[in-house]
PDB file of N, CA and C in Angstrom:
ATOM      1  N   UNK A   1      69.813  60.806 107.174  1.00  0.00           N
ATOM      2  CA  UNK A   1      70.108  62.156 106.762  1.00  0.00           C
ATOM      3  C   UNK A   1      70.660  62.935 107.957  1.00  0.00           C
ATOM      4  N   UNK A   2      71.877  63.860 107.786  1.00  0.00           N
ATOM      5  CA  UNK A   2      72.429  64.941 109.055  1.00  0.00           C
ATOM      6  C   UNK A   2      71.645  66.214 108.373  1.00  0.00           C
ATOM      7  N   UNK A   3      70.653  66.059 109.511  1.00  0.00           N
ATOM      8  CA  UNK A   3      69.702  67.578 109.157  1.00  0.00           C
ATOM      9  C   UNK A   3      71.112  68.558 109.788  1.00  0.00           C
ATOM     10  N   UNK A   4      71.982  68.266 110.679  1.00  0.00           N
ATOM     11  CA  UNK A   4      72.739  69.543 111.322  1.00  0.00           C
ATOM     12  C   UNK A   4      73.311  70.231 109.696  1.00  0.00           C
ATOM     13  N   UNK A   5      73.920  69.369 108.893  1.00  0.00           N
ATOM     14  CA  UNK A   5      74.156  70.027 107.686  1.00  0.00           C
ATOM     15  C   UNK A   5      73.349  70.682 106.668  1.00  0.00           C
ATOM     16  N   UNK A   6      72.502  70.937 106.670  1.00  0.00           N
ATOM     17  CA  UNK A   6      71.221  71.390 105.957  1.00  0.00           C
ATOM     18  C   UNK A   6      71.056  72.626 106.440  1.00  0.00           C
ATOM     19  N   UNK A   7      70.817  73.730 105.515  1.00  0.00           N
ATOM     20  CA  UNK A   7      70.538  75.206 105.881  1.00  0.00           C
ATOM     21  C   UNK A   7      69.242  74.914 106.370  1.00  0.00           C
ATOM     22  N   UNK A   8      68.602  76.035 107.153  1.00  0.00           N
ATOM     23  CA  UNK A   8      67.390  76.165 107.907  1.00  0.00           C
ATOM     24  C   UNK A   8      66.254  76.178 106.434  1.00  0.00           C
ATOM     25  N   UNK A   9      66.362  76.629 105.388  1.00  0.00           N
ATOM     26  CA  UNK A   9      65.452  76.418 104.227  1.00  0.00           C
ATOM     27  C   UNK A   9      65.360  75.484 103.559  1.00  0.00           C
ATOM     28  N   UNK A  10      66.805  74.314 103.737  1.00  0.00           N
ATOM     29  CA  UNK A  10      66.781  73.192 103.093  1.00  0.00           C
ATOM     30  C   UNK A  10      66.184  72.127 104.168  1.00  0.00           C
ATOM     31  N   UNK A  11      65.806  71.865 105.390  1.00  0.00           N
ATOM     32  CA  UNK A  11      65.402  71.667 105.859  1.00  0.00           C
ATOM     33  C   UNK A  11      63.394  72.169 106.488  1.00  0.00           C
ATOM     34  N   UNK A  12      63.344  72.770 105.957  1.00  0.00           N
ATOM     35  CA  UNK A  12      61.695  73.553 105.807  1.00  0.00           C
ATOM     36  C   UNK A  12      61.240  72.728 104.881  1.00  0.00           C
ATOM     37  N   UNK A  13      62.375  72.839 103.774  1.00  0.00           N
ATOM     38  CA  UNK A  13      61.928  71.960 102.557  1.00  0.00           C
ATOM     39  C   UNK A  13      61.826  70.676 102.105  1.00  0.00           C
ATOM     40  N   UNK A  14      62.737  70.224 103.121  1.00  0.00           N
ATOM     41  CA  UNK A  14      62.701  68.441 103.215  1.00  0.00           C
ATOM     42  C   UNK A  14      61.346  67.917 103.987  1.00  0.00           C
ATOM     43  N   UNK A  15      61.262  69.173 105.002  1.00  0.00           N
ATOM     44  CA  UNK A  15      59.961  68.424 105.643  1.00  0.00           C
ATOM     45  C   UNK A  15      59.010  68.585 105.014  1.00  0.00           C
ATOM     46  N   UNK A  16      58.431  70.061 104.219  1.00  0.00           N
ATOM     47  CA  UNK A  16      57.791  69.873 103.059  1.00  0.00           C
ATOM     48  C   UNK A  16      57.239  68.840 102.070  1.00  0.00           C
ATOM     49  N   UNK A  17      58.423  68.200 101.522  1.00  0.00           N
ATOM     50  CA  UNK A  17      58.744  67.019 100.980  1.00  0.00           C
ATOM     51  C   UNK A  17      58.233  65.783 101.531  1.00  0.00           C
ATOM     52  N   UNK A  18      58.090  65.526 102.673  1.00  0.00           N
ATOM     53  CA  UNK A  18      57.681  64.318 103.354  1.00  0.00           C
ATOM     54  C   UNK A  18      56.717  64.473 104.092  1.00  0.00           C
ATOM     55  N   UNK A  19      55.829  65.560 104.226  1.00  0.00           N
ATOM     56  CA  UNK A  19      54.676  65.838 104.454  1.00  0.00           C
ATOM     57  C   UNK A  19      53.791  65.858 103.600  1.00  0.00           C
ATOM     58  N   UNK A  20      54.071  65.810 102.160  1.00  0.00           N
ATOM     59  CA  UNK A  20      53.416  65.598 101.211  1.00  0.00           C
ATOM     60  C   UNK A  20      53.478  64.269 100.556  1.00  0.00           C
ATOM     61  N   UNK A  21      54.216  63.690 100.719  1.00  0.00           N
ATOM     62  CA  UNK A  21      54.622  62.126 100.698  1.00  0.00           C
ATOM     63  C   UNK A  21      53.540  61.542 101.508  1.00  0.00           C
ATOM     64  N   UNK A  22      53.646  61.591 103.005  1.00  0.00           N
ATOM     65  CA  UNK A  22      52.899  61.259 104.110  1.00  0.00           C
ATOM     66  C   UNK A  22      51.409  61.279 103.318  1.00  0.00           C
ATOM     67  N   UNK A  23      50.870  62.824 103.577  1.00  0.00           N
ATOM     68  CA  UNK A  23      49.802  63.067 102.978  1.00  0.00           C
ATOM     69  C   UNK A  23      49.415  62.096 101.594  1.00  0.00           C
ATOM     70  N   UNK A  24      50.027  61.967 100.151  1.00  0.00           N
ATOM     71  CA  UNK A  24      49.834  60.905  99.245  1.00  0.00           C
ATOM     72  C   UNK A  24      49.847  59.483  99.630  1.00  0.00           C
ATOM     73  N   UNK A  25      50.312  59.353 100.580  1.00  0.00           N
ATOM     74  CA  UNK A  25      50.324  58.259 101.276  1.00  0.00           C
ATOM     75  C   UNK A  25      48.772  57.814 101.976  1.00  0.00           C
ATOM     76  N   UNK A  26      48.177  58.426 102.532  1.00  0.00           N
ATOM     77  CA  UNK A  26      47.121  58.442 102.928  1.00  0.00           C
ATOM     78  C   UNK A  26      46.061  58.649 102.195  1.00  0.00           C
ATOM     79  N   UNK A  27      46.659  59.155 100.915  1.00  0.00           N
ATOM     80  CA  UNK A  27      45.071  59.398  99.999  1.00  0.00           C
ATOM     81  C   UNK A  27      44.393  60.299 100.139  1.00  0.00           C
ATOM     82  N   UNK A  28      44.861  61.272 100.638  1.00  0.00           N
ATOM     83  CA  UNK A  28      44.630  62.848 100.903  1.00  0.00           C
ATOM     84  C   UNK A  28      44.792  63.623  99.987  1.00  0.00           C
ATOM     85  N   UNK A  29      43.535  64.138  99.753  1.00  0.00           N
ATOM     86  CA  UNK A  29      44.142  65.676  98.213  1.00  0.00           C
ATOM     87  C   UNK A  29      44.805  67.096  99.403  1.00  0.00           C
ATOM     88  N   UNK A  30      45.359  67.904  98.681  1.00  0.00           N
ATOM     89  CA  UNK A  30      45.629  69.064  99.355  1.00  0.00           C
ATOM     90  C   UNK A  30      44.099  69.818 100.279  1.00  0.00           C
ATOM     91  N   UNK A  31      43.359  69.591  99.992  1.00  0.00           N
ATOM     92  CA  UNK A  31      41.714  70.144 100.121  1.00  0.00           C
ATOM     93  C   UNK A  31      41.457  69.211 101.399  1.00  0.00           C
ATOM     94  N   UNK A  32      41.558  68.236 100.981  1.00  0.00           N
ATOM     95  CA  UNK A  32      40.903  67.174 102.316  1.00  0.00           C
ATOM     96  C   UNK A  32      42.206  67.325 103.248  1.00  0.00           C
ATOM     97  N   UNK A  33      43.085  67.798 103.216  1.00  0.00           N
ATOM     98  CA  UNK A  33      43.695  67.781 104.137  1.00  0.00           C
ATOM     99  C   UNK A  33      44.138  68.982 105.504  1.00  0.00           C
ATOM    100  N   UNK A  34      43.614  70.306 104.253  1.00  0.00           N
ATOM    101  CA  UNK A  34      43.550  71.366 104.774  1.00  0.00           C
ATOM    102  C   UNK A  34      41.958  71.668 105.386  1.00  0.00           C
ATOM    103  N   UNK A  35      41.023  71.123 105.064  1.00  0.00           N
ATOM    104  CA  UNK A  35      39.998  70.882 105.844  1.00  0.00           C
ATOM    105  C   UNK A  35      39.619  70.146 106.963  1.00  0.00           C
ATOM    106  N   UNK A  36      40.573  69.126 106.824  1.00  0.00           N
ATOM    107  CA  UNK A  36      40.634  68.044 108.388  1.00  0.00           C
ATOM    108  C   UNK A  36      41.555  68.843 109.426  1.00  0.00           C
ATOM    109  N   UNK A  37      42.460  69.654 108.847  1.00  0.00           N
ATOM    110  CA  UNK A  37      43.523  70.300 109.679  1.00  0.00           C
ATOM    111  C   UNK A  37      42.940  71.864 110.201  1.00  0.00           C
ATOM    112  N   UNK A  38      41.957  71.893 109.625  1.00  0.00           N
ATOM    113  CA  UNK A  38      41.012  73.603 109.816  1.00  0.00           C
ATOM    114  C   UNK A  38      42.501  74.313 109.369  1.00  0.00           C
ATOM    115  N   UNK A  39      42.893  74.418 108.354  1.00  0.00           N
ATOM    116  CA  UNK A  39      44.076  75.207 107.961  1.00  0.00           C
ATOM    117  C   UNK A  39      43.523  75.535 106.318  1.00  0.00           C
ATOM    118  N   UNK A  40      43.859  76.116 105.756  1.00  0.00           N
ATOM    119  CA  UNK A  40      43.737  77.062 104.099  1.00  0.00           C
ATOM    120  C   UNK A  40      44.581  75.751 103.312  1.00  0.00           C
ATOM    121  N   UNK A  41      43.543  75.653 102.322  1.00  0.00           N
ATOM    122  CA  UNK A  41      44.754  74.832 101.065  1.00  0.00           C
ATOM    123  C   UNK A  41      45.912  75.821 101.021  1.00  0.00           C
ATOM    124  N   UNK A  42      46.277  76.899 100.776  1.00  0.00           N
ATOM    125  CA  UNK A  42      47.067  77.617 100.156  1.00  0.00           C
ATOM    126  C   UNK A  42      48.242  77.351 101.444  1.00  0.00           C
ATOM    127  N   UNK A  43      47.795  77.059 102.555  1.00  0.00           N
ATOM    128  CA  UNK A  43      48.682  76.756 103.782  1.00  0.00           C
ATOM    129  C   UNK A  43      49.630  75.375 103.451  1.00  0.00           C
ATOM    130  N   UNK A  44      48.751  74.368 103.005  1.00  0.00           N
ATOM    131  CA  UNK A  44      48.778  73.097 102.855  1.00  0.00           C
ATOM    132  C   UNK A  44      50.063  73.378 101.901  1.00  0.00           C
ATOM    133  N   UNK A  45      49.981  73.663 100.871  1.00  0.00           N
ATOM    134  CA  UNK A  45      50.326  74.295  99.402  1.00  0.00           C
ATOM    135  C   UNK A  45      51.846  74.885  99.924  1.00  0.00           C
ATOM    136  N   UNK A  46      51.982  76.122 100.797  1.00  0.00           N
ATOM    137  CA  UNK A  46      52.799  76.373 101.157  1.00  0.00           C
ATOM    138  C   UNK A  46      53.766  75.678 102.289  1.00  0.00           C
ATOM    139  N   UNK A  47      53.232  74.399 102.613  1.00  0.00           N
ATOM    140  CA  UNK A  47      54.005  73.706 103.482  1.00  0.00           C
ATOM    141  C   UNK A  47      54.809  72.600 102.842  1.00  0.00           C
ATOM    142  N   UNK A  48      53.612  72.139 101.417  1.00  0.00           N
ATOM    143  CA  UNK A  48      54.869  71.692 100.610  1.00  0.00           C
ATOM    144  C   UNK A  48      55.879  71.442  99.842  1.00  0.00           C
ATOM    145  N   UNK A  49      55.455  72.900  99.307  1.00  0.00           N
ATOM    146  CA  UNK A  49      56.742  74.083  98.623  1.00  0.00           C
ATOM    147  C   UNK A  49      57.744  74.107  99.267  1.00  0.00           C
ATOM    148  N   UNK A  50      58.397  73.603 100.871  1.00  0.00           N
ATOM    149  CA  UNK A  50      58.953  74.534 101.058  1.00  0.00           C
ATOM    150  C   UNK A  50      58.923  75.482 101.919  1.00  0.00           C
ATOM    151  N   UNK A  51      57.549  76.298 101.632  1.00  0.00           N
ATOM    152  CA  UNK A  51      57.947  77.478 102.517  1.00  0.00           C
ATOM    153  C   UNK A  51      57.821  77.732 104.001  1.00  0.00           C
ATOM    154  N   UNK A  52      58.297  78.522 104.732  1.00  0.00           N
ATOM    155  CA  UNK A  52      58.354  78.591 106.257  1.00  0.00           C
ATOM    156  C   UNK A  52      56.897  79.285 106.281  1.00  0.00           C
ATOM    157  N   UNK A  53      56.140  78.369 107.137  1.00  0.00           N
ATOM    158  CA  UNK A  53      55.120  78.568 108.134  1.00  0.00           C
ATOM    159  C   UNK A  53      54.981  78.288 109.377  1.00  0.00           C
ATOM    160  N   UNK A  54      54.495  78.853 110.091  1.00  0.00           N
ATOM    161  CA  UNK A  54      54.466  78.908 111.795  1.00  0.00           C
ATOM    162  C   UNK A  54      53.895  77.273 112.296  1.00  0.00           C
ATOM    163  N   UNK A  55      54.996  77.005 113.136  1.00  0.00           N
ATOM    164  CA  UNK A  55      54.443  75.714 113.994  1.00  0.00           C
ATOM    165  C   UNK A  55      53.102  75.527 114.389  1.00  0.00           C
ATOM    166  N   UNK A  56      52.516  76.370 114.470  1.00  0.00           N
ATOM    167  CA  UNK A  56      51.187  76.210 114.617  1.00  0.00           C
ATOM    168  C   UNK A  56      49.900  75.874 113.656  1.00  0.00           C
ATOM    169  N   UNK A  57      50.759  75.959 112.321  1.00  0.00           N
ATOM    170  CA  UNK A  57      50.361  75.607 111.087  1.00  0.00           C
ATOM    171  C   UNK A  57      50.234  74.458 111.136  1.00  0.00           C
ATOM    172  N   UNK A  58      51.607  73.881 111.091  1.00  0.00           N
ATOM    173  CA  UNK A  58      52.190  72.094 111.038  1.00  0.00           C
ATOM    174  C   UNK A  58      51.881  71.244 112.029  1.00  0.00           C
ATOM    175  N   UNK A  59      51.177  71.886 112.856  1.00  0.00           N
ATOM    176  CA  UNK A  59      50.953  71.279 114.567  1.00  0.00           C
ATOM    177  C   UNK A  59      49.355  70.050 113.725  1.00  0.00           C
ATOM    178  N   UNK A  60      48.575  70.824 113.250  1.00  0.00           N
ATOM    179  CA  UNK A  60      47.446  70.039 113.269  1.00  0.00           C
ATOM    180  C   UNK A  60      47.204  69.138 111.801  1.00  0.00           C
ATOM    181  N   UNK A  61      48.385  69.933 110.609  1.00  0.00           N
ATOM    182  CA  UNK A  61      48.682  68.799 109.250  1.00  0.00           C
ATOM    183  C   UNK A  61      49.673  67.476 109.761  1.00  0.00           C
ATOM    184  N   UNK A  62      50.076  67.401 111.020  1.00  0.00           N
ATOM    185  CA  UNK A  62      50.652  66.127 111.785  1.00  0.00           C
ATOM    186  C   UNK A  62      50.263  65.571 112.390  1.00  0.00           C
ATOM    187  N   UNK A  63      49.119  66.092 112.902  1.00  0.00           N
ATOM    188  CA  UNK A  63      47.959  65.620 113.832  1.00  0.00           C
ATOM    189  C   UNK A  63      46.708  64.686 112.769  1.00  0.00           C
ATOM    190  N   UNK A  64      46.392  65.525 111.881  1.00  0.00           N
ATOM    191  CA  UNK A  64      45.441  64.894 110.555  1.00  0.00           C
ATOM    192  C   UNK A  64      46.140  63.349 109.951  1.00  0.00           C
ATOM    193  N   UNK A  65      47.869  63.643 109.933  1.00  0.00           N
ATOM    194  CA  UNK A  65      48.284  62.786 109.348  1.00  0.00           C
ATOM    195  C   UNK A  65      49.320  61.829 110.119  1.00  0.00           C
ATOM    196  N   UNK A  66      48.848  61.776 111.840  1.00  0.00           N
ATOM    197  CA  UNK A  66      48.671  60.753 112.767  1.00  0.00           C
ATOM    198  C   UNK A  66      50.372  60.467 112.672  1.00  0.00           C
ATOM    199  N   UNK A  67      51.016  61.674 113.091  1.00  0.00           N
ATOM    200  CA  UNK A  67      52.673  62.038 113.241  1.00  0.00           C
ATOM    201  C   UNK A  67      52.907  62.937 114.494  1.00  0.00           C
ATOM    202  N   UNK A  68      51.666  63.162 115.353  1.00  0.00           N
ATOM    203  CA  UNK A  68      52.313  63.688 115.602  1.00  0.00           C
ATOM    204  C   UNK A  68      53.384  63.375 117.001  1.00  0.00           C
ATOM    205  N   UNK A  69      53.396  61.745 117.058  1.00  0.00           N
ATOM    206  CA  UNK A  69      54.005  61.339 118.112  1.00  0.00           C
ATOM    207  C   UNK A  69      55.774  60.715 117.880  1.00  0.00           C
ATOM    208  N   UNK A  70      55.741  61.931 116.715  1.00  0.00           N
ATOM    209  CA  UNK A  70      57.134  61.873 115.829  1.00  0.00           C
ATOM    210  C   UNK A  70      58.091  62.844 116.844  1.00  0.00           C
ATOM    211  N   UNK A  71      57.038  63.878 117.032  1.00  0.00           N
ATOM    212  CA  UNK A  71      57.492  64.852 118.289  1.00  0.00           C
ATOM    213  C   UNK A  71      58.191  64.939 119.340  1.00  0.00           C
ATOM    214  N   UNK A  72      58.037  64.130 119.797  1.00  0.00           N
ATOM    215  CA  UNK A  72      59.013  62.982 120.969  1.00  0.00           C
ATOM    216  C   UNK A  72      60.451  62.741 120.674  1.00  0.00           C
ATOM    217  N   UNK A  73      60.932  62.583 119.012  1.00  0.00           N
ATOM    218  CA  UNK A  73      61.723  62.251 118.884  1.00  0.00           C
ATOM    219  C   UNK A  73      62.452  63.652 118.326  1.00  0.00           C
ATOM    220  N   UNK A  74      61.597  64.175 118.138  1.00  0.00           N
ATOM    221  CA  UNK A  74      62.144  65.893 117.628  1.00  0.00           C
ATOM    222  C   UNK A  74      62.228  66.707 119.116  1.00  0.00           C
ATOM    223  N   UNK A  75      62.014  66.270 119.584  1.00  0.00           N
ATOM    224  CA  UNK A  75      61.904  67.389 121.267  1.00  0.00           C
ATOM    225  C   UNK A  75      61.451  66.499 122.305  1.00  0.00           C
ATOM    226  N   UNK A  76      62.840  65.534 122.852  1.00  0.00           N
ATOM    227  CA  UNK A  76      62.326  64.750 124.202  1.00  0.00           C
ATOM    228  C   UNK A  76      62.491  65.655 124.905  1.00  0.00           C
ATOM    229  N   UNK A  77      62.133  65.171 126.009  1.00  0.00           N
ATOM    230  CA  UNK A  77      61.843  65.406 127.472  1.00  0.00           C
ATOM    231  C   UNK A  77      63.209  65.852 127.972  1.00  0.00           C
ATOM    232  N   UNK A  78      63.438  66.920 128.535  1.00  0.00           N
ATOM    233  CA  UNK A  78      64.988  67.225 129.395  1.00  0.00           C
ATOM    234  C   UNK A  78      64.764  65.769 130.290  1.00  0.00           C
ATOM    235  N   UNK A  79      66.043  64.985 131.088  1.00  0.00           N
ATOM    236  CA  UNK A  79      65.713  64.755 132.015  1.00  0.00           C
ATOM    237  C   UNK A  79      66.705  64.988 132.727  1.00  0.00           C
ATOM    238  N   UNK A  80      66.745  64.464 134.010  1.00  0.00           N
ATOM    239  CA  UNK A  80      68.062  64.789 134.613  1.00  0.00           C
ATOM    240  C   UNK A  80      69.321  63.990 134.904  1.00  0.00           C
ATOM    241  N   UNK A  81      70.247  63.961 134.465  1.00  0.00           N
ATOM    242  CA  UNK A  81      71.886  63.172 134.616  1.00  0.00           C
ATOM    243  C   UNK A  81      71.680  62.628 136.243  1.00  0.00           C
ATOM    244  N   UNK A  82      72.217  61.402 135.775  1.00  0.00           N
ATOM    245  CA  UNK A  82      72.777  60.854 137.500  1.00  0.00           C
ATOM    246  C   UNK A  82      73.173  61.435 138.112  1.00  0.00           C
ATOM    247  N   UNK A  83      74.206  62.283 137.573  1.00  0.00           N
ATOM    248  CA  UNK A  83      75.423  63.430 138.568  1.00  0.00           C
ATOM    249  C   UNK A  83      74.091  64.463 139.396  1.00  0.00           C
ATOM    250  N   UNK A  84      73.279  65.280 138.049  1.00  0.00           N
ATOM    251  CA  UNK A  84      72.620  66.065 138.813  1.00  0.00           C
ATOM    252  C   UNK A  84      71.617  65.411 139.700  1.00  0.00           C
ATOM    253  N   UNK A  85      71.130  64.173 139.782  1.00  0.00           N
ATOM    254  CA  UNK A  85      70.117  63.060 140.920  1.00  0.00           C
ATOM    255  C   UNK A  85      70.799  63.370 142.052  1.00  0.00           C
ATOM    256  N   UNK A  86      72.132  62.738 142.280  1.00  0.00           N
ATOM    257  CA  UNK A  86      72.670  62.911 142.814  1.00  0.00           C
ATOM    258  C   UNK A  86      73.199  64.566 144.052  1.00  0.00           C
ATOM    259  N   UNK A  87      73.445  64.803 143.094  1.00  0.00           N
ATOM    260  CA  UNK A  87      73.387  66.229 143.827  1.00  0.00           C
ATOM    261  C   UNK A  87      72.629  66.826 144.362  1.00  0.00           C
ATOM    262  N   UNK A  88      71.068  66.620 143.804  1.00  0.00           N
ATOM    263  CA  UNK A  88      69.562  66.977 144.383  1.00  0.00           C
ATOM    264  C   UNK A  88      69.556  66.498 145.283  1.00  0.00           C
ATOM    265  N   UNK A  89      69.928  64.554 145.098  1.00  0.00           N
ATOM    266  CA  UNK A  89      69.143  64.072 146.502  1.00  0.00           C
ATOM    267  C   UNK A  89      69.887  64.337 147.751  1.00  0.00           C
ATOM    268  N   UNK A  90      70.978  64.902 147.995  1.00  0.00           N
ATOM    269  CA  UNK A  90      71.501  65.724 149.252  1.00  0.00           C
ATOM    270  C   UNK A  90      70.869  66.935 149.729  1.00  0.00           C
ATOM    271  N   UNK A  91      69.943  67.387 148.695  1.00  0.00           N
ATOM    272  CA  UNK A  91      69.087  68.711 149.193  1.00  0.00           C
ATOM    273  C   UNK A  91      67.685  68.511 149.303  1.00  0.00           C
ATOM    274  N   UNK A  92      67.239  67.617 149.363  1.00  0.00           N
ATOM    275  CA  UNK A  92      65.571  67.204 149.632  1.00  0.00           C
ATOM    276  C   UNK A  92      66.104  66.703 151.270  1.00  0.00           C
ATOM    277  N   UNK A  93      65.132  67.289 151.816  1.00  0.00           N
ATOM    278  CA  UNK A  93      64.774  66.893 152.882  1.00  0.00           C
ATOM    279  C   UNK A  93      64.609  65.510 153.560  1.00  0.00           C
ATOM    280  N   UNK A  94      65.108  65.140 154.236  1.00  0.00           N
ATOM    281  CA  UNK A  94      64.871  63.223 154.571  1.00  0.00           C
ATOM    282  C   UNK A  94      63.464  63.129 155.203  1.00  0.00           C
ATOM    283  N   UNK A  95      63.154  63.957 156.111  1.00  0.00           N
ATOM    284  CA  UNK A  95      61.997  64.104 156.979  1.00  0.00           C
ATOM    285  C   UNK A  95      61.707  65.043 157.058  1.00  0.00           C
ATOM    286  N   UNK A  96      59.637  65.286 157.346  1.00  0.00           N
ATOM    287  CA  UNK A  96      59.354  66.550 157.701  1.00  0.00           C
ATOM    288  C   UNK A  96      58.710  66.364 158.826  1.00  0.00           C
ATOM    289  N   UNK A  97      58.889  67.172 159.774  1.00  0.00           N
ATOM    290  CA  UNK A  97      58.560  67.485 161.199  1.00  0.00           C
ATOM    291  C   UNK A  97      57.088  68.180 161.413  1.00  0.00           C
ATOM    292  N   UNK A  98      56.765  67.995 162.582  1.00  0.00           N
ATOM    293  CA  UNK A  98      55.209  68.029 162.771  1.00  0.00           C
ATOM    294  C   UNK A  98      55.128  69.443 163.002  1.00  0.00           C
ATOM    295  N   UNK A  99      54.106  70.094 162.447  1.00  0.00           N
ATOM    296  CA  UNK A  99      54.365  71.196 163.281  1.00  0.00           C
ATOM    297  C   UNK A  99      53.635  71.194 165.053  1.00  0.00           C
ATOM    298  N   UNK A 100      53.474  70.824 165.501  1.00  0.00           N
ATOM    299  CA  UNK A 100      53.610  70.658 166.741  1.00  0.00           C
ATOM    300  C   UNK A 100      55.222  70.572 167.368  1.00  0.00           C
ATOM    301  N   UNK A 101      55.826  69.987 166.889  1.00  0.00           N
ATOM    302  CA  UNK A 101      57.389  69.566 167.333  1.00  0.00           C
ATOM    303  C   UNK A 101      57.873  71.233 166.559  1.00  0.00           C
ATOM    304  N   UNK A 102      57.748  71.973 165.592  1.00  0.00           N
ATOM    305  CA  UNK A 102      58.421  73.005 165.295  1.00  0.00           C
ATOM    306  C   UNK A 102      57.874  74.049 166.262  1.00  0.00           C
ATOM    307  N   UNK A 103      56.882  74.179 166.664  1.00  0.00           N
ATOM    308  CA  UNK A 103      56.193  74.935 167.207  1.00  0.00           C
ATOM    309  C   UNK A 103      56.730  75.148 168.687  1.00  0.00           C
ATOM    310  N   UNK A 104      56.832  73.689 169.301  1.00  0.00           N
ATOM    311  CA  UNK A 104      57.993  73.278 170.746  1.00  0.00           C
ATOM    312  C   UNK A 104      59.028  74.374 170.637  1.00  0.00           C
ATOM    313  N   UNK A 105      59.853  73.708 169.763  1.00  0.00           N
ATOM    314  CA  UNK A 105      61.063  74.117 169.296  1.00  0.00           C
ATOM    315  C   UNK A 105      61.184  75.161 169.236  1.00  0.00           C
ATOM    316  N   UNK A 106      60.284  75.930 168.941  1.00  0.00           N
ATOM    317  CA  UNK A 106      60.376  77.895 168.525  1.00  0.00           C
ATOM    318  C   UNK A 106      59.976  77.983 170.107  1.00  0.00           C
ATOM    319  N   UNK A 107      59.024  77.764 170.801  1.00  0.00           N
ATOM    320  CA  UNK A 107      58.993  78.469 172.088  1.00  0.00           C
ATOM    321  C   UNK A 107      60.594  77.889 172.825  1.00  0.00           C
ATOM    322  N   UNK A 108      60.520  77.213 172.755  1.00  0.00           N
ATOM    323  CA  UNK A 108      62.014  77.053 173.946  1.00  0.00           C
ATOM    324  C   UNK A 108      63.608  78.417 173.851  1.00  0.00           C
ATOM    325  N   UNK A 109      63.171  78.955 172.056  1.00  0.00           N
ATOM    326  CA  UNK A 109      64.386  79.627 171.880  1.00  0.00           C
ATOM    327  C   UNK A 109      63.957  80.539 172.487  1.00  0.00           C
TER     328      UNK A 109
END
């Protein structure tokens, strides 16, 4: 599926859709699931209608229903390009000096 083509509600609603799948999948009523998740059936209810609820909702009905290392693939890790490695490792320091030897160094100026 290209979620990029999907309005932001048709997409609320697909996940909806497969969060309740998931959930039947497991043998979960709406009740047992909103109780393992410390969340309201009516939450549960409204997540698989469809409707927009706060990430913090969906954080622990993915957690109950052992997804939530789906996350990873919805929001990796920045990391950094060769080019930018590269460019860093000219600005890290090669060596650090004692301060005894900086200390020299400042009295002589």
């Amino acid at each position: 599926m290209d979620w990029n083509v999907l309005s932001n509600a048709a997409i609320v609603q697909e996940t909806g859709k497969r969060i309740k799948a998931y959930r039947l999948k497991k043998k979960l009523s709406q009740q047992e699931l909103a109780e393992r998740a410390g969340i309201s059936i009516f939450t549960v209810a409204q997540i698989e209608h469809g409707k927009p609820v706060s990430i913090a909702m969906i954080v622990p009905v993915l957690r109950v229903l052992r997804l939530l290392d789906n996350l990873e693939a919805l929001l990796p890790e920045v990391g950094v390009s060769p080019v930018e490695m590269l460019k860093l490792k000219g600005k890290q320091p090669q060596r650090i000096r004692s301060k005894k030897l900086i200390l020299h160094l400042q009295s002589k100026e």
